[in-house]
N, C-alpha and C. Protein backbone atom coordinates (compact mmCIF):
# COMPACT_ATOMS: atom_id res chain seq x y z
N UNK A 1 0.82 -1.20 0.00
CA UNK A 1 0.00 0.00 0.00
C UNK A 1 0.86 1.27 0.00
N UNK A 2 1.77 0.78 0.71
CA UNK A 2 2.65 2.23 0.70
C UNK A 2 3.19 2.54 -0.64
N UNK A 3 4.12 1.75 -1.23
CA UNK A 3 4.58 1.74 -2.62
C UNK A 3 3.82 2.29 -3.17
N UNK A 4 2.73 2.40 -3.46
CA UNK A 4 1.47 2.68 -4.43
C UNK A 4 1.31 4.24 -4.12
N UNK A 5 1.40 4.05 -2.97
CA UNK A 5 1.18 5.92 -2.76
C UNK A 5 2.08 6.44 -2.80
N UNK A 6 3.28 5.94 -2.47
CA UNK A 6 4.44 6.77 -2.67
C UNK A 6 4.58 7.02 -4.18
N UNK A 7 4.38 6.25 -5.06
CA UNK A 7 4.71 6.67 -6.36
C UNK A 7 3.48 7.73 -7.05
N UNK A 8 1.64 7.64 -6.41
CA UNK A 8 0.91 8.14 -6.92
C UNK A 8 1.60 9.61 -6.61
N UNK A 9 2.26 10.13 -4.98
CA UNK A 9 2.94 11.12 -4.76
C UNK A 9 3.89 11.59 -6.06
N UNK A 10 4.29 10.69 -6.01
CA UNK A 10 5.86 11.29 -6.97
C UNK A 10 4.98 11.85 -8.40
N UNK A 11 4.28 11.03 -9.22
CA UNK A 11 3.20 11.56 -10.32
C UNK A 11 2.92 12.96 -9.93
N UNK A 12 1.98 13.09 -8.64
CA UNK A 12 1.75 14.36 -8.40
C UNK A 12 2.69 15.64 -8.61
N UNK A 13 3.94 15.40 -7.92
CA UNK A 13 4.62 16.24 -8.03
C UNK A 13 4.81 16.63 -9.28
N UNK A 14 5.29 15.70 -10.18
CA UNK A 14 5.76 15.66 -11.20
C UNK A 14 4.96 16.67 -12.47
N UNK A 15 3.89 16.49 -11.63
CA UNK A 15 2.52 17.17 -12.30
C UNK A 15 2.71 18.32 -12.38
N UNK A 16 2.75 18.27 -11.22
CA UNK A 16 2.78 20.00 -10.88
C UNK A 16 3.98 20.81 -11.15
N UNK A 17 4.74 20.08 -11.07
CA UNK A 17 6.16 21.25 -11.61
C UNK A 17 6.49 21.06 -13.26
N UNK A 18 5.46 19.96 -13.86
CA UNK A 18 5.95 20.47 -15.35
C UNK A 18 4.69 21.67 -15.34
N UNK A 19 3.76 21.25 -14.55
CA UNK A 19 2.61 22.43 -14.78
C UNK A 19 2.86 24.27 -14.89
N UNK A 20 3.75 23.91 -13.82
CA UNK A 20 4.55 25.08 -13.62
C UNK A 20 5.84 25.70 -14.54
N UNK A 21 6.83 24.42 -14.56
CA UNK A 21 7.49 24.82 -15.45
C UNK A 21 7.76 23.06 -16.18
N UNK A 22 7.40 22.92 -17.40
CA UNK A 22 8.63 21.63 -18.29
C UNK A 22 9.94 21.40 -17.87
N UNK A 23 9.67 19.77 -17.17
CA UNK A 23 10.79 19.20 -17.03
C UNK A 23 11.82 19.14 -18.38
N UNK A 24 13.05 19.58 -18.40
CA UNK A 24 13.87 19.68 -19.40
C UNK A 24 14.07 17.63 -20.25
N UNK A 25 13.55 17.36 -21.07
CA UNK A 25 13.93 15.85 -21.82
C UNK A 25 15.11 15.40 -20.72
N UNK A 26 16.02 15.70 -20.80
CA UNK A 26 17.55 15.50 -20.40
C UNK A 26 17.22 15.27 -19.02
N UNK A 27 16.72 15.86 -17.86
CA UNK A 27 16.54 15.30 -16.73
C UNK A 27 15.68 14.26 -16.79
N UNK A 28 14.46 13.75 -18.05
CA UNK A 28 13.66 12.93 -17.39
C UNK A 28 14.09 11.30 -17.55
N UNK A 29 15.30 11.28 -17.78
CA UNK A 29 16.01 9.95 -17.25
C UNK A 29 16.16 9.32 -16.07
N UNK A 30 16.95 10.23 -15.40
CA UNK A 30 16.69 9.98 -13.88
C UNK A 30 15.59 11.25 -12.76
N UNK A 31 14.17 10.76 -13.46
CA UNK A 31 13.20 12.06 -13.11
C UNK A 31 13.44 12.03 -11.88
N UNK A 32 13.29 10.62 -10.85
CA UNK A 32 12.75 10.62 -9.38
C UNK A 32 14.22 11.82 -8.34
N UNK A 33 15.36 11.50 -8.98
CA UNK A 33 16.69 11.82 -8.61
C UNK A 33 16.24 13.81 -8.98
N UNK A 34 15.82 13.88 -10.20
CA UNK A 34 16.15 15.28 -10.28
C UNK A 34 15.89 16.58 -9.31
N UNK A 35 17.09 17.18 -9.01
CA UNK A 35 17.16 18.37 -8.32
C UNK A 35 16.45 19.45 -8.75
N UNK A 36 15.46 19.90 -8.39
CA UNK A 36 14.60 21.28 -8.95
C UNK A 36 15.11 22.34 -8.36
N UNK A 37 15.47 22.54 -7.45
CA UNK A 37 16.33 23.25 -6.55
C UNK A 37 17.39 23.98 -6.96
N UNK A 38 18.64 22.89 -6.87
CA UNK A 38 20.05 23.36 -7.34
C UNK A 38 19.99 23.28 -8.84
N UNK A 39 19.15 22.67 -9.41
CA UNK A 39 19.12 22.98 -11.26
C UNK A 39 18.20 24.39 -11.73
N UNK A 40 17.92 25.08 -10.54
CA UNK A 40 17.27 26.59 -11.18
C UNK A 40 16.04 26.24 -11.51
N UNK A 41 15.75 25.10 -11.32
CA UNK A 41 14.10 24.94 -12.26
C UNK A 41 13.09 25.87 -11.98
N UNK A 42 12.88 25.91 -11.07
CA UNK A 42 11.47 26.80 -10.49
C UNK A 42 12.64 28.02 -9.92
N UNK A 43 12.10 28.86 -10.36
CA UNK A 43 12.46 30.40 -9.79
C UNK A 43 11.98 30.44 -8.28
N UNK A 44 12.23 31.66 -7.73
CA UNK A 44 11.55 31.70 -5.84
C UNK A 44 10.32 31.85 -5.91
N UNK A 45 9.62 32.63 -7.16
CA UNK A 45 8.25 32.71 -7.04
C UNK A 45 7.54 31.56 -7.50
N UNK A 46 8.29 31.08 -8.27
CA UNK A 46 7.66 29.62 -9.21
C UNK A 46 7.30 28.75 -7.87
N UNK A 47 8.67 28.33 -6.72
CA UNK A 47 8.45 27.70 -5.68
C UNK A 47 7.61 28.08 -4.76
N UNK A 48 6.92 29.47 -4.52
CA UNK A 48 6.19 30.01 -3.55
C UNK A 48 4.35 29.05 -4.42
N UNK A 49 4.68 29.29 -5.49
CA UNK A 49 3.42 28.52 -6.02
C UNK A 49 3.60 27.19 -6.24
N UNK A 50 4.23 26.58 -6.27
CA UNK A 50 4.67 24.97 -5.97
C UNK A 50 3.76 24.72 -4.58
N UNK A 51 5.05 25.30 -3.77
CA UNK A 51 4.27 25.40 -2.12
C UNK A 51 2.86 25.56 -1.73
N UNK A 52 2.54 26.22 -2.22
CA UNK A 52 0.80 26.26 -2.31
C UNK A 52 0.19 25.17 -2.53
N UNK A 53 0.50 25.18 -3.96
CA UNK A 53 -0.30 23.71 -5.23
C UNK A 53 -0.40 22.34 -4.07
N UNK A 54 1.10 22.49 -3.77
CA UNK A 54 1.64 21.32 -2.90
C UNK A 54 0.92 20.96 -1.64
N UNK A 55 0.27 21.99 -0.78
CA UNK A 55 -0.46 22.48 0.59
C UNK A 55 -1.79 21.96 0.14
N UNK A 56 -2.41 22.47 -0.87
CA UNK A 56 -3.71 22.13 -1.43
C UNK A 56 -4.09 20.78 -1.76
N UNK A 57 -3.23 20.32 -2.79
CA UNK A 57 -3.62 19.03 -2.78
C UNK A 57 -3.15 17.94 -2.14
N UNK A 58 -2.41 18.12 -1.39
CA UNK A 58 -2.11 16.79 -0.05
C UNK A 58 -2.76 17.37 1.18
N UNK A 59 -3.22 18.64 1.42
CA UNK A 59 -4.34 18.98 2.70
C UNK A 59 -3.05 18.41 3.66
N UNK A 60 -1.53 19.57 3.31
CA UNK A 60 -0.75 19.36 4.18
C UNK A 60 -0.25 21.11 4.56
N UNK A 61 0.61 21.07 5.42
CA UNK A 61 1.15 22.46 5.19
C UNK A 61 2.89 22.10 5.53
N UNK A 62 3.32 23.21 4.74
CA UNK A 62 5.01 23.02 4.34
C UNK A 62 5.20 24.36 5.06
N UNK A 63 6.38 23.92 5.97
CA UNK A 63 6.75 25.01 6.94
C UNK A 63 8.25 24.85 6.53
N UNK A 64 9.08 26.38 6.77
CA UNK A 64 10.54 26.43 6.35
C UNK A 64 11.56 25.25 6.64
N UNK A 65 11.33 24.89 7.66
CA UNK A 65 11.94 23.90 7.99
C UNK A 65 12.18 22.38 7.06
N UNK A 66 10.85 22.60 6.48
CA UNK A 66 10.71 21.24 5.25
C UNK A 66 11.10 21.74 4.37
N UNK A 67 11.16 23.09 3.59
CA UNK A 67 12.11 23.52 2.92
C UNK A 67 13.77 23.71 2.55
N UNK A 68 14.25 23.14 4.05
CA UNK A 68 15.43 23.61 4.39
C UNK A 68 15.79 22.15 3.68
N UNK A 69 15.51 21.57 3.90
CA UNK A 69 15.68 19.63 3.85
C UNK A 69 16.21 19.62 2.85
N UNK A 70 17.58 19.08 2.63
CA UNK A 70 17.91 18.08 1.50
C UNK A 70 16.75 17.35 0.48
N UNK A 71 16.12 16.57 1.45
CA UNK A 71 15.07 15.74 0.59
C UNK A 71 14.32 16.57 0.11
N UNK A 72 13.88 17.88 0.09
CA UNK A 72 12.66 18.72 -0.36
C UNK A 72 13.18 19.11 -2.24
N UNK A 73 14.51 19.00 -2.38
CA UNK A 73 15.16 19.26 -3.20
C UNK A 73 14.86 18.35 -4.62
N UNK A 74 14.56 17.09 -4.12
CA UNK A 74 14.05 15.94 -5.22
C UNK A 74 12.71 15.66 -4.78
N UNK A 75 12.22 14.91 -5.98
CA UNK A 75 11.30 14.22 -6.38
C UNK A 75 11.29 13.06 -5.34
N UNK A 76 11.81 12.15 -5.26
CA UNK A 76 11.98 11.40 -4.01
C UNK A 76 12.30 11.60 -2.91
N UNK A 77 12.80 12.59 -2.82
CA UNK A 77 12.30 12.83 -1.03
C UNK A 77 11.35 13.73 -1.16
N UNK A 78 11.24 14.46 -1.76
CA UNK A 78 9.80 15.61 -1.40
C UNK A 78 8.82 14.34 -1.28
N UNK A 79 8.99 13.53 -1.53
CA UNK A 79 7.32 12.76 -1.82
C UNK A 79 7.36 11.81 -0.15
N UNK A 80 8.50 11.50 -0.19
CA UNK A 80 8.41 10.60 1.22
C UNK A 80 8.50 11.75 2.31
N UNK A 81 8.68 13.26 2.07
CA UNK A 81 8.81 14.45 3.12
C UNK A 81 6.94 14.36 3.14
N UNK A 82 6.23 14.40 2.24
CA UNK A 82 5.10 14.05 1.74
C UNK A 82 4.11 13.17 2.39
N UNK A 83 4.73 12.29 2.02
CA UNK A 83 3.73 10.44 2.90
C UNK A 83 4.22 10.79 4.21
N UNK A 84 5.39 11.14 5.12
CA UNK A 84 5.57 11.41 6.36
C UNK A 84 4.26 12.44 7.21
N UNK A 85 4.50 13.60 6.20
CA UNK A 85 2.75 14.18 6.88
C UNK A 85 1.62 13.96 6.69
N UNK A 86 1.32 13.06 5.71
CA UNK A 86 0.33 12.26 5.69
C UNK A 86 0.00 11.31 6.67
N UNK A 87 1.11 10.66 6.91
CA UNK A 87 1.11 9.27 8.09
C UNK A 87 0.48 9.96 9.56
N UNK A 88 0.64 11.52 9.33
CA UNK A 88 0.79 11.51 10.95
C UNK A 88 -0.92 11.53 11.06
């Protein structure tokens, strides 16, 4: 059960930041790995609306601290930063 959601997570994301901005071809090899972060993808405002999108549809809230995270940086950990506030 978990597997299943963890990956419906990762889709989501995935959603939403080509929504926002197109994943570049060239990262979507290793999509789950890609850095949105340190690769410039989303600008600060692009991420202020990520953050939102992100709040809304998991009926979670992202505080600086989950921002600060290594894992918030990828696709695979944002999503298990993700199922963690879900679990609670």
């Amino acid at each position: 059960m978990i597997n299943k959601n963890i990956i419906n997570i990762k889709n989501k994301i995935i959603f939403i930041i080509n929504k926002i901005r197109t994943i570049p071809r060239n990262k979507k090899e290793n999509l789950y790995k890609f850095n949105f972060i340190e690769s410039s993808h989303l600008d600060s405002m692009e991420l202020l609306k990520f953050n939102i999108i992100l709040e809304k549809k998991f009926k979670i809230k992202i505080v600086d601290f989950d921002t600060s995270k290594k894992k918030y940086q990828t696709i695979n950990g944002l999503a298990s930063v993700i199922l963690k506030k879900l679990n609670r």
